[in-house]
Protein backbone atom coordinates (compact mmCIF):
# COMPACT_ATOMS: atom_id res chain seq x y z
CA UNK A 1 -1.16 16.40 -24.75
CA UNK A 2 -3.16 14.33 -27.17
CA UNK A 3 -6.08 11.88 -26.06
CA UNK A 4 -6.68 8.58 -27.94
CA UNK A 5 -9.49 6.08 -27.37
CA UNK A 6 -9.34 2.57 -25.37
CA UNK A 7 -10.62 1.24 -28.05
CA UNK A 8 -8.02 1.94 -30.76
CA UNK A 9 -10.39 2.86 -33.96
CA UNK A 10 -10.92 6.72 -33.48
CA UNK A 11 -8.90 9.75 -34.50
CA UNK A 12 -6.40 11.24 -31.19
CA UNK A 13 -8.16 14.36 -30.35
CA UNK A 14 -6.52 17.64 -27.40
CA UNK A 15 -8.22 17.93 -24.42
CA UNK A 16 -10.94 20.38 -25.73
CA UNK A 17 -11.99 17.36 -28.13
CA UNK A 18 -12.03 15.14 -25.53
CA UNK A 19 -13.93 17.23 -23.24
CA UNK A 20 -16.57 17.69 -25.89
CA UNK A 21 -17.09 14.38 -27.04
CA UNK A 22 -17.82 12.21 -23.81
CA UNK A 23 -17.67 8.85 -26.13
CA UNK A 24 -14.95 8.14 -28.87
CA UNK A 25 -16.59 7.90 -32.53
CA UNK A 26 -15.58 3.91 -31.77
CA UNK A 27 -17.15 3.70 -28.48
CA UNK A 28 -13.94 4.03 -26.23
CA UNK A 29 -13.76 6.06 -23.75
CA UNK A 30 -10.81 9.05 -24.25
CA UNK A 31 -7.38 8.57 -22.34
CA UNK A 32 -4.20 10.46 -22.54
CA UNK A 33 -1.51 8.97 -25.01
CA UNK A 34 0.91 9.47 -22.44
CA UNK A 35 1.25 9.81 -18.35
CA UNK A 36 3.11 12.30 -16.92
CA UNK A 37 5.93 10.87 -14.19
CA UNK A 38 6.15 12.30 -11.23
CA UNK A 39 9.02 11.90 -9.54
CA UNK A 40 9.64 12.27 -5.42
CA UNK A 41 10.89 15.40 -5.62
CA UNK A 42 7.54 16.79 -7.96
CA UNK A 43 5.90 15.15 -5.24
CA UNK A 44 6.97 16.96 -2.53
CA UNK A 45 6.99 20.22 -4.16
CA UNK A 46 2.74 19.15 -4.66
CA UNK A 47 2.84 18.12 -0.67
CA UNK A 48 2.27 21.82 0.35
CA UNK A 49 -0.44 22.75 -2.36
CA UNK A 50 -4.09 23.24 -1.22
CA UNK A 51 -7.13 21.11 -2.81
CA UNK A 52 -7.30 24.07 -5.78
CA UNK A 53 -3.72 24.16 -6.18
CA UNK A 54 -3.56 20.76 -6.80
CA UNK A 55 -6.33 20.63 -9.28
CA UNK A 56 -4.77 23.62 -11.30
CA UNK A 57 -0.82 21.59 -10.82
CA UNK A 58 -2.86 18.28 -12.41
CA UNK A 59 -5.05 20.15 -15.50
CA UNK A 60 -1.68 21.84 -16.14
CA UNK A 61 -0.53 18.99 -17.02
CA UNK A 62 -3.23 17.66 -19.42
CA UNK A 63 -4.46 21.20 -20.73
CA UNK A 64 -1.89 22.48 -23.25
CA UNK A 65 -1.33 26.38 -22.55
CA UNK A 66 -2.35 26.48 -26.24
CA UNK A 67 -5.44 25.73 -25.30
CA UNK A 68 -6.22 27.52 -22.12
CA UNK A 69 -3.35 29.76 -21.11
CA UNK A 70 -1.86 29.22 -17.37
CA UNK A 71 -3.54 32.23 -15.78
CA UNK A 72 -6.99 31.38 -17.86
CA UNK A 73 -6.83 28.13 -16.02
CA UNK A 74 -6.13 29.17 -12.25
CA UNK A 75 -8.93 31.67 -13.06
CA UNK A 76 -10.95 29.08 -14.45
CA UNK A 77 -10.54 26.87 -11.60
CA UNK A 78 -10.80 29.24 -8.86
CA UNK A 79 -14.43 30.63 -10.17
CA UNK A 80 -15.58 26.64 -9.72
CA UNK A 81 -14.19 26.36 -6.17
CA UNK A 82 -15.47 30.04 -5.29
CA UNK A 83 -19.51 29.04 -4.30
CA UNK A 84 -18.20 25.34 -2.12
CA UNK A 85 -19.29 26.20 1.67
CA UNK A 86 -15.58 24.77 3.49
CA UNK A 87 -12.87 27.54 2.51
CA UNK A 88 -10.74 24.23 2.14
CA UNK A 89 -13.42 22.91 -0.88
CA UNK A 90 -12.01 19.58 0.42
CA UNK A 91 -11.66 18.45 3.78
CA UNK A 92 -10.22 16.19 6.27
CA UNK A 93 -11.93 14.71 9.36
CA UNK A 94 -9.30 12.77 11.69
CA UNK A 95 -11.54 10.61 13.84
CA UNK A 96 -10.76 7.76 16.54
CA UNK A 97 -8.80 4.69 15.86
CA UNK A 98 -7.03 5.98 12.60
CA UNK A 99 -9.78 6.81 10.72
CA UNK A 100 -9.61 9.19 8.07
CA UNK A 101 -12.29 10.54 5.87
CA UNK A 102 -12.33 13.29 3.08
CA UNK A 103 -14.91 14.93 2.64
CA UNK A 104 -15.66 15.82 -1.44
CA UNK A 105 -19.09 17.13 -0.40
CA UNK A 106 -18.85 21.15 0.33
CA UNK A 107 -20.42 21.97 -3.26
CA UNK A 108 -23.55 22.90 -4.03
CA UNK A 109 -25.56 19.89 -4.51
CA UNK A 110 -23.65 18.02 -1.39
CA UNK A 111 -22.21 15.18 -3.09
CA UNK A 112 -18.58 14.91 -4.72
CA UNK A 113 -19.70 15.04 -8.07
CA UNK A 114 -19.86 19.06 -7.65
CA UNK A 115 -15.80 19.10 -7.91
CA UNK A 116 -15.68 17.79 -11.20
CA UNK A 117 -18.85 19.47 -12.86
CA UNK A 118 -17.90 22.92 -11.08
CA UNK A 119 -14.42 22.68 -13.06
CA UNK A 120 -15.78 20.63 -16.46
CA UNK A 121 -18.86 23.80 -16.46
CA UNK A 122 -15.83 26.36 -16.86
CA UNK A 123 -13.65 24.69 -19.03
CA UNK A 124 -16.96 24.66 -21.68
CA UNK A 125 -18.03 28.12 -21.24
CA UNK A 126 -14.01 29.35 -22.14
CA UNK A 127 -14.11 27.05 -25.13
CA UNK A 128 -17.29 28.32 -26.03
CA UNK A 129 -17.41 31.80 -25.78
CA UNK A 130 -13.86 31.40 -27.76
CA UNK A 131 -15.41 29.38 -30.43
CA UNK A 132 -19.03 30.89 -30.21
CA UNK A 133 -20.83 28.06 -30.19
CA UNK A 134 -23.55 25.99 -28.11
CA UNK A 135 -23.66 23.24 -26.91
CA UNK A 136 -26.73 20.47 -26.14
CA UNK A 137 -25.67 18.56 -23.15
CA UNK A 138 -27.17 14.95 -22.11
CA UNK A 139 -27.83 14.73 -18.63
CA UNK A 140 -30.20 11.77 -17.37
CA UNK A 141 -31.98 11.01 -13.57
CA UNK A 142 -32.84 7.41 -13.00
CA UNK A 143 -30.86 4.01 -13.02
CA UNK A 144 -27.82 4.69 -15.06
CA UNK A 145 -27.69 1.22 -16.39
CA UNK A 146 -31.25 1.36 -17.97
CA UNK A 147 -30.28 5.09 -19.34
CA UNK A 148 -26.74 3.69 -20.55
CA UNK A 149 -28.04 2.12 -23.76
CA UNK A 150 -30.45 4.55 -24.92
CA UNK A 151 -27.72 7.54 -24.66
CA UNK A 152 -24.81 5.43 -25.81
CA UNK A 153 -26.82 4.71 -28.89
CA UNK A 154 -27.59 8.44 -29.48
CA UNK A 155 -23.63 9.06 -29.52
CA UNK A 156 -23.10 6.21 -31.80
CA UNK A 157 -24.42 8.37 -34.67
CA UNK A 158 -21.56 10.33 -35.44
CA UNK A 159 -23.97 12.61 -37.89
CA UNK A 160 -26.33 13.35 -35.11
CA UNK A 161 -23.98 13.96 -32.47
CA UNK A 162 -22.30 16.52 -35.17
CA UNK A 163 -25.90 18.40 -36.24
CA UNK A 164 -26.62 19.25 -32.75
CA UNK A 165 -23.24 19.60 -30.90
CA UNK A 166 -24.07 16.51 -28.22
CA UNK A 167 -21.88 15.80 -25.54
CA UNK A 168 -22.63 13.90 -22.17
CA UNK A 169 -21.20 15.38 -18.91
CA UNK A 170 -21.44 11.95 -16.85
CA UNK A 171 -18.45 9.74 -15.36
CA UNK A 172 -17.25 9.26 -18.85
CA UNK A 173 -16.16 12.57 -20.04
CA UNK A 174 -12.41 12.53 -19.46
CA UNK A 175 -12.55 16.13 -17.58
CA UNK A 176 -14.22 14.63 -14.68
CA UNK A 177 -11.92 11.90 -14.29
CA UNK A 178 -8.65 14.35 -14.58
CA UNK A 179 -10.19 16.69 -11.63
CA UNK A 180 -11.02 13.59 -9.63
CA UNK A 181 -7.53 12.54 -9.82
CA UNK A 182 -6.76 15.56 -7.33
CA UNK A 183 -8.82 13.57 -4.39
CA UNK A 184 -5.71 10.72 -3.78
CA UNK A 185 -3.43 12.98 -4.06
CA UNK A 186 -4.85 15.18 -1.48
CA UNK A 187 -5.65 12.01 0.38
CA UNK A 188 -2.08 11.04 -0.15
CA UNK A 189 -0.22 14.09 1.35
CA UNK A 190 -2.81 14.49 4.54
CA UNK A 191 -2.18 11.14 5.49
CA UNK A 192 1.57 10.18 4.82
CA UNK A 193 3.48 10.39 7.65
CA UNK A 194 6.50 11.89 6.16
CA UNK A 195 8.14 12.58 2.66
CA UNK A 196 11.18 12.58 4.12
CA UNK A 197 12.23 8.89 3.21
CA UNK A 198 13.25 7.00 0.03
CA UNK A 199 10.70 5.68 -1.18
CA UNK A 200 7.86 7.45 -0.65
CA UNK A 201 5.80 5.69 2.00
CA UNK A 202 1.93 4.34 0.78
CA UNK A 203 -1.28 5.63 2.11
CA UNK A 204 -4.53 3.31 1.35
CA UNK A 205 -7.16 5.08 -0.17
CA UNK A 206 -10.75 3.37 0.15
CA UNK A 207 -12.78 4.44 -2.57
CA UNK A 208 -16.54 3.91 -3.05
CA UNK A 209 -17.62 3.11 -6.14
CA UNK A 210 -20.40 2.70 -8.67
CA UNK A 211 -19.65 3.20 -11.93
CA UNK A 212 -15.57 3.37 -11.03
CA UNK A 213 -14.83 7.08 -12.16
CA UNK A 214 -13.17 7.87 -9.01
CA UNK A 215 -11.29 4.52 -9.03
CA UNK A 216 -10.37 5.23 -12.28
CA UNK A 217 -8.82 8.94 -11.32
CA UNK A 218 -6.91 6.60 -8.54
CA UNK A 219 -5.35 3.75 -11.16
CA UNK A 220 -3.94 6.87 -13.51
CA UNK A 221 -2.72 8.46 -9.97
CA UNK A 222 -0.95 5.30 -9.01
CA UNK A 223 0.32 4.52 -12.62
CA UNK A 224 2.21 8.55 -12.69
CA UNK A 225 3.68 7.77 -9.82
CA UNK A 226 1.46 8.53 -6.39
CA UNK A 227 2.33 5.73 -4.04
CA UNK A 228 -1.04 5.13 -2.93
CA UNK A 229 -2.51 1.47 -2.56
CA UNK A 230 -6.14 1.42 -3.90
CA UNK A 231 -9.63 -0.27 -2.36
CA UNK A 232 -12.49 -0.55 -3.99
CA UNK A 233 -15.74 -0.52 -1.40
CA UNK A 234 -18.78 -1.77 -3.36
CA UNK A 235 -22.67 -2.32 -2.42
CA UNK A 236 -24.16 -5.92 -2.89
CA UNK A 237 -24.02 -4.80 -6.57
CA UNK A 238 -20.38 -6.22 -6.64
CA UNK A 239 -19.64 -6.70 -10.64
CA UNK A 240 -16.39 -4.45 -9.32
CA UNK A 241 -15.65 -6.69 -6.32
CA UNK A 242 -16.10 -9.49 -8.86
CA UNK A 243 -13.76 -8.73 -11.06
CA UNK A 244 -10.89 -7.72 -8.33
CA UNK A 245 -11.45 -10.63 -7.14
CA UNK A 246 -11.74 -13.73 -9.67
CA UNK A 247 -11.86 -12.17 -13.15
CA UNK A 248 -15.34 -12.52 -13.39
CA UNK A 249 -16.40 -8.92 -15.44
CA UNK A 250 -20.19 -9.93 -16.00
CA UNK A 251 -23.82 -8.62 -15.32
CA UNK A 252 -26.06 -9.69 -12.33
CA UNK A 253 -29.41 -10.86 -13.27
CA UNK A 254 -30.80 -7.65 -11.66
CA UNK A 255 -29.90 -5.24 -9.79
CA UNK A 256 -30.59 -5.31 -6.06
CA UNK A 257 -31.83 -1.55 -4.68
CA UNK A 258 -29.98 -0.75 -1.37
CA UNK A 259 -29.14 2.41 0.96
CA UNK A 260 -25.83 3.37 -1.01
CA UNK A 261 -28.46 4.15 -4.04
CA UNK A 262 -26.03 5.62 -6.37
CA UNK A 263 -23.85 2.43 -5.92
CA UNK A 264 -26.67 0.49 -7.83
CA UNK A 265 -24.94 0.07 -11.16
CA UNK A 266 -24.26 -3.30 -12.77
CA UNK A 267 -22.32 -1.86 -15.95
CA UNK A 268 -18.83 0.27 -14.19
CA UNK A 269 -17.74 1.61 -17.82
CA UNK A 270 -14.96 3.37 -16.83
CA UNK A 271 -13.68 -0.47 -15.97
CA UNK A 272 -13.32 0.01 -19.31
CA UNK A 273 -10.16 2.82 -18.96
CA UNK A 274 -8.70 0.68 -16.28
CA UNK A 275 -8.18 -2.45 -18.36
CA UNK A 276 -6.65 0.13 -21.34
CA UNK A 277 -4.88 1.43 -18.20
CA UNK A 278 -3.33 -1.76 -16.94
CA UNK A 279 -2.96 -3.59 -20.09
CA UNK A 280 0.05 -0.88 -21.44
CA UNK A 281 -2.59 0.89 -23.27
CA UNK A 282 -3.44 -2.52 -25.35
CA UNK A 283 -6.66 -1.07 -27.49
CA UNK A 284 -7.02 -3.83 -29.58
CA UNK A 285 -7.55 -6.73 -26.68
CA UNK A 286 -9.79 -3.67 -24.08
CA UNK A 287 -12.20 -3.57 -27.69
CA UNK A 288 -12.17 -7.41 -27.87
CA UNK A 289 -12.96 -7.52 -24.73
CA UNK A 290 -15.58 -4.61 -24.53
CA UNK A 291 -17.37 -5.87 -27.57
CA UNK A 292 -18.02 -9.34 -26.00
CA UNK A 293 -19.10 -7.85 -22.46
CA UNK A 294 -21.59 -5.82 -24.96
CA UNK A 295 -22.51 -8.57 -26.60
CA UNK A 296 -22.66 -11.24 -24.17
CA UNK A 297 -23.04 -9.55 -20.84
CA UNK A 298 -20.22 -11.55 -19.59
CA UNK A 299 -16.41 -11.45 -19.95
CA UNK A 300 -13.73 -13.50 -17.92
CA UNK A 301 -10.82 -10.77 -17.96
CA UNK A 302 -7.81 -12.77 -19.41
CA UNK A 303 -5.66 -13.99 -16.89
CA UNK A 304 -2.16 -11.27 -17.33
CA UNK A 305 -4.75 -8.84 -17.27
CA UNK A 306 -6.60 -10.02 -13.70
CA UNK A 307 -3.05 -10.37 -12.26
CA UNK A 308 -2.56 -6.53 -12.92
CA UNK A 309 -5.53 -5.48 -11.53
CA UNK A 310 -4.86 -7.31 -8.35
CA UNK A 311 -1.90 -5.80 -7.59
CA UNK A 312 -3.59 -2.75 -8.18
CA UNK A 313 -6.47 -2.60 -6.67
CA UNK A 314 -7.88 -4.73 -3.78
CA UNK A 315 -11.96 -4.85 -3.22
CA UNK A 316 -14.38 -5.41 -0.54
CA UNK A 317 -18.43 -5.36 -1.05
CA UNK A 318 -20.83 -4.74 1.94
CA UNK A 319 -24.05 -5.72 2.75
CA UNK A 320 -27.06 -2.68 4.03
CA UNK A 321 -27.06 -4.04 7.54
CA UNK A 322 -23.28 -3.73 7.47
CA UNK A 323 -23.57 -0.05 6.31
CA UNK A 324 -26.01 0.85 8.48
CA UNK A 325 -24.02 -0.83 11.95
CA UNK A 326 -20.63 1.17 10.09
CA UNK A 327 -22.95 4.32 10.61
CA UNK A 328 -24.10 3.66 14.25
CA UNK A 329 -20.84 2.85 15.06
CA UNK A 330 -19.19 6.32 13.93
CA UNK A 331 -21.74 8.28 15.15
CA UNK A 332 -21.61 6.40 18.78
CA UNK A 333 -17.58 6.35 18.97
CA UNK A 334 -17.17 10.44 16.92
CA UNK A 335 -20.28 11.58 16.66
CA UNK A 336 -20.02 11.95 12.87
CA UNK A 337 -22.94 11.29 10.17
CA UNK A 338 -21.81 9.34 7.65
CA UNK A 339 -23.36 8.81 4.25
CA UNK A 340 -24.15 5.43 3.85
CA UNK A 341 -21.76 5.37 0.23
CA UNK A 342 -18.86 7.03 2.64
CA UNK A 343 -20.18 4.18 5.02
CA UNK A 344 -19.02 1.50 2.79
CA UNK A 345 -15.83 2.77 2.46
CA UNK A 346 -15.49 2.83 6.43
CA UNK A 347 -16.64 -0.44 6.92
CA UNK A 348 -13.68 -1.32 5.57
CA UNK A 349 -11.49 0.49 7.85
CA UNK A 350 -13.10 -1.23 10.68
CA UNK A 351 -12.72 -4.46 9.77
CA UNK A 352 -9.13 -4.03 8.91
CA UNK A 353 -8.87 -2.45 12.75
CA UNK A 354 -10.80 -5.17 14.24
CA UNK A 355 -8.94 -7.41 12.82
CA UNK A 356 -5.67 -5.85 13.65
CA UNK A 357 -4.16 -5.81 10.59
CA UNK A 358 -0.98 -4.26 10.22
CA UNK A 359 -1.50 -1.62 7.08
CA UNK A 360 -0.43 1.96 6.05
CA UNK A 361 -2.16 5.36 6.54
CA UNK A 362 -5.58 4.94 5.37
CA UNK A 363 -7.96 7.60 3.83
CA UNK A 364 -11.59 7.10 3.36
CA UNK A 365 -13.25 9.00 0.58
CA UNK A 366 -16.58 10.38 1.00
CA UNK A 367 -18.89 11.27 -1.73
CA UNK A 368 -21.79 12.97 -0.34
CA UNK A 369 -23.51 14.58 2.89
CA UNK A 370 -25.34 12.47 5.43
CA UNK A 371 -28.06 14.92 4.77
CA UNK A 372 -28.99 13.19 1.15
CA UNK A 373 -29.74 10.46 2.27
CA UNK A 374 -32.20 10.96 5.39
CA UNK A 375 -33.65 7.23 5.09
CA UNK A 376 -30.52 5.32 5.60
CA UNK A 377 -29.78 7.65 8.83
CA UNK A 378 -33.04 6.90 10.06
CA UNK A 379 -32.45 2.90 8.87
CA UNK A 380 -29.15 3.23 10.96
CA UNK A 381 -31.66 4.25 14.54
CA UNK A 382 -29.88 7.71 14.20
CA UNK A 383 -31.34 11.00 13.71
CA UNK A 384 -31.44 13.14 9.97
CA UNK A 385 -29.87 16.63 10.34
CA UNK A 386 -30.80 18.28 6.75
CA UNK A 387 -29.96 21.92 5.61
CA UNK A 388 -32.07 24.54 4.88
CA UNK A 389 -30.90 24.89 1.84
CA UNK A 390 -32.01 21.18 0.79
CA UNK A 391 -35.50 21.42 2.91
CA UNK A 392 -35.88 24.42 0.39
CA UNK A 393 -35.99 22.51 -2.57
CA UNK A 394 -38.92 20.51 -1.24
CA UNK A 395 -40.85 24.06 -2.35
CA UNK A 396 -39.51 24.19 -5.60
CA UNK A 397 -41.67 22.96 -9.29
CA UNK A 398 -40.39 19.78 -10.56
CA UNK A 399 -40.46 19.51 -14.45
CA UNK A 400 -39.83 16.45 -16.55
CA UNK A 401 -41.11 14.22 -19.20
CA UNK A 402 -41.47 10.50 -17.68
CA UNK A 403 -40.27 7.66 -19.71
CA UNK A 404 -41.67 4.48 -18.38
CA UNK A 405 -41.08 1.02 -19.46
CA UNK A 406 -41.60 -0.32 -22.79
CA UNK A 407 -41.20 3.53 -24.31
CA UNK A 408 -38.51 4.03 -27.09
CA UNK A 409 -36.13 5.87 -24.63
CA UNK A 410 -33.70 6.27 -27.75
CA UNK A 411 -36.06 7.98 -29.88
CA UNK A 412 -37.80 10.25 -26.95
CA UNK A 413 -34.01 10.92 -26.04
CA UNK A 414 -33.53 11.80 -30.07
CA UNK A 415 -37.05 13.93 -30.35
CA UNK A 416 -36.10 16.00 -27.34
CA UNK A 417 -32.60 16.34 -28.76
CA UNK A 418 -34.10 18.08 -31.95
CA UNK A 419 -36.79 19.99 -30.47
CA UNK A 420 -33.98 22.00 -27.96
CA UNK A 421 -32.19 22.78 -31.60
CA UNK A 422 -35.03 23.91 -33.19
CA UNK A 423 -35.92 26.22 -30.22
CA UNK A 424 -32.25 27.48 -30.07
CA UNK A 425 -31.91 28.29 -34.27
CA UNK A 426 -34.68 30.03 -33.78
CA UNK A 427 -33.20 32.17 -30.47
CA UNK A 428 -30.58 33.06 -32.51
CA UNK A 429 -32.39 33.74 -35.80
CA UNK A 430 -34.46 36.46 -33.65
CA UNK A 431 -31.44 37.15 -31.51
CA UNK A 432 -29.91 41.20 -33.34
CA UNK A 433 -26.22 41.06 -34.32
């Protein structure tokens, strides 16, 4: 399995390049040269496989045995899931009125991001421990728009990236995206009613998004064959919604702060995958177009292209007060906490029930504990419930290095770069054979 980038102008790299480069030399994004089909009968065969099994059935797939031999990988995999509080790692609530949501939250830090990470950790460590090397990985807390341009112009030089072995382990690096793939089709074979007919019969799976990694996993899903029909639940930050709807891929003037916090993104890049995706792997017109959003902040996605992504993909964008009613109302009618991100996926459910609409199975994904995000349970008139676990951190010392405003977040991001490298050579100058 060879990866190439969406943007056409990069060497094709295996998985372990891929995995260790986060951005293509060109500024793509990696992508496999070619899907795997699966057919109904693969399908079915998957139907009986747990949340793990599925994960190892999928990275199979992707990760050539010459890479990471079969029983490396199960082991691999199993050691992420082994510290995730459900013995499921994923679960399924079936509440009132058809309403389906799967929880991706049973790691360590509550939030679905924990799948992914859990699995990408492992696969590093194997690679190196084989290859004794280290690693310097970029990691980043704040707005990930503002933090976008100072990291994606680290990683733009190629020599710098090379000196101090840089990757970046957020929703671009192609790892994450090919573990989240395993949510729809766990959400897929929980909620069809039967794989008994011919065809397959479609489950809708409501994903919440921000910066579109999990929408992303959903699109490759769809495109190898999963017969699942894709929604895309924004915030008020709707660039996604936008560009479902009328084409319209461009920047906000600002962005507007609201409950679903981590939904506060103006710049989706893997969009970005998804247009490679849906254009037949057409590089040369996903740079064009890349290049001008980067340039201009605004791109109208040409019109063959828009029609594609509607039938893939339909959206819906929700307002707080319409996230924090969603929450009232499924704690009155189940007595369930919802986070207000897995909120915004709900909402849609209910107004498709209100409404009466006729519509397959539906599955709601939902990205992370109630108990992150005390302040929009309390904005909802309900009441927080948060683990000891996360009152503990309260106790625990905070270090970081601010960068405020008007700082040169490229170069502080550079000088911190160098200064980890330096401490390291030296560990391992003083470090006996």
């Amino acid at each position: 399995m060879w990866y190439v980038s969406t943007r056409g102008m990069a060497p094709r790299v295996d998985f372990e390049g891929a995995l260790f480069s986060g951005y293509a030399p060109d500024g793509g994004l990696y992508m496999p040269e070619e899907l795997p089909q699966l057919g109904g009968e693969t399908l079915r065969q998957w139907s009986g496989l747990s949340y793990a099994g599925l994960v190892k059935a999928l990275c199979s797939l992707f990760i050539g045995p010459e890479l990471i031999p079969k029983d490396d990988l199960n082991d691999l995999i199993d050691r992420a899931f082994s510290r995730f509080r459900h013995k499921e790692v994923v679960h399924l609530c079936r509440l009132r009125n058809g309403l389906n949501v799967l929880e991706l939250w049973h790691g360590v830090t509550y939030a679905f991001k924990d799948l992914s990470l859990c699995c990408t950790a492992q696969f590093l460590q194997y690679f190196l421990e084989k290859r004794k090397k280290h690693i310097t990985v970029v990691v980043v807390e704040g707005n990930s728009d503002e933090l976008d341009e100072p990291i994606k112009a680290v990683f733009a030089d190629v020599a710098f990236v090379k000196k101090h072995n840089l990757m970046s382990l957020n929703s671009i690096n192609w790892s994450r995206v090919l573990v989240q793939m395993a949510h729809h089709f766990l959400a897929y074979f929980q909620c069809a009613p039967s794989l008994d007919t011919h065809p397959l019969p479609p489950v809708e799976v409501v994903v919440p998004t921000g910066a579109a990694g999990n929408l992303a996993a959903g699109c490759i899903a769809q495109k190898m064959g999963l017969p699942i029909r894709l929604v895309v639940a924004v915030n008020c930050n709707d660039i996604i919604h936008r560009t479902v709807q009328w084409g319209d891929f461009s920047l906000s003037e600002t962005i507007k702060p609201t409950l679903a916090s981590a939904m506060d993104i103006q710049v989706p890049y893997n969009m970005e995958r998804i247009f490679w995706l849906l254009s037949g792997s057409d590089s040369q017109m996903t740079r064009a177009l890349m290049e001008q959003f980067e340039r201009t902040q605004r791109v109208n996605v040409p019109k063959e292209l828009h029609s594609k992504l509607s039938e893939a993909v339909t959206s819906e964008s929700m307002m707080d007060e319409v996230i924090t009613q969603t929450m009232l109302r499924c704690w009155e009618e189940n007595q369930y906490l919802l986070c207000p991100h897995s909120a915004v996926a709900v909402s849609y459910h209910y107004q498709q029930t209100d409404r009466q609409q006729p519509s397959p199975p539906r599955c709601c994904l939902a990205p992370a504990s109630a108990a992150k995000f005390p302040e929009a349970v309390l904005a909802a008139g309900l009441t927080p419930d948060t683990p000891a676990d996360i009152l503990a951190l309260e106790r625990k010392e905070a270090r970081c290095t601010p960068m405020r405003k008007g700082d040169d977040w490229t170069q502080m991001l550079r000088d911190t770069i160098e200064n980890l490298s330096r401490q390291w050579q030296g560990h391992f100058q003083n470090t006996p054979e």
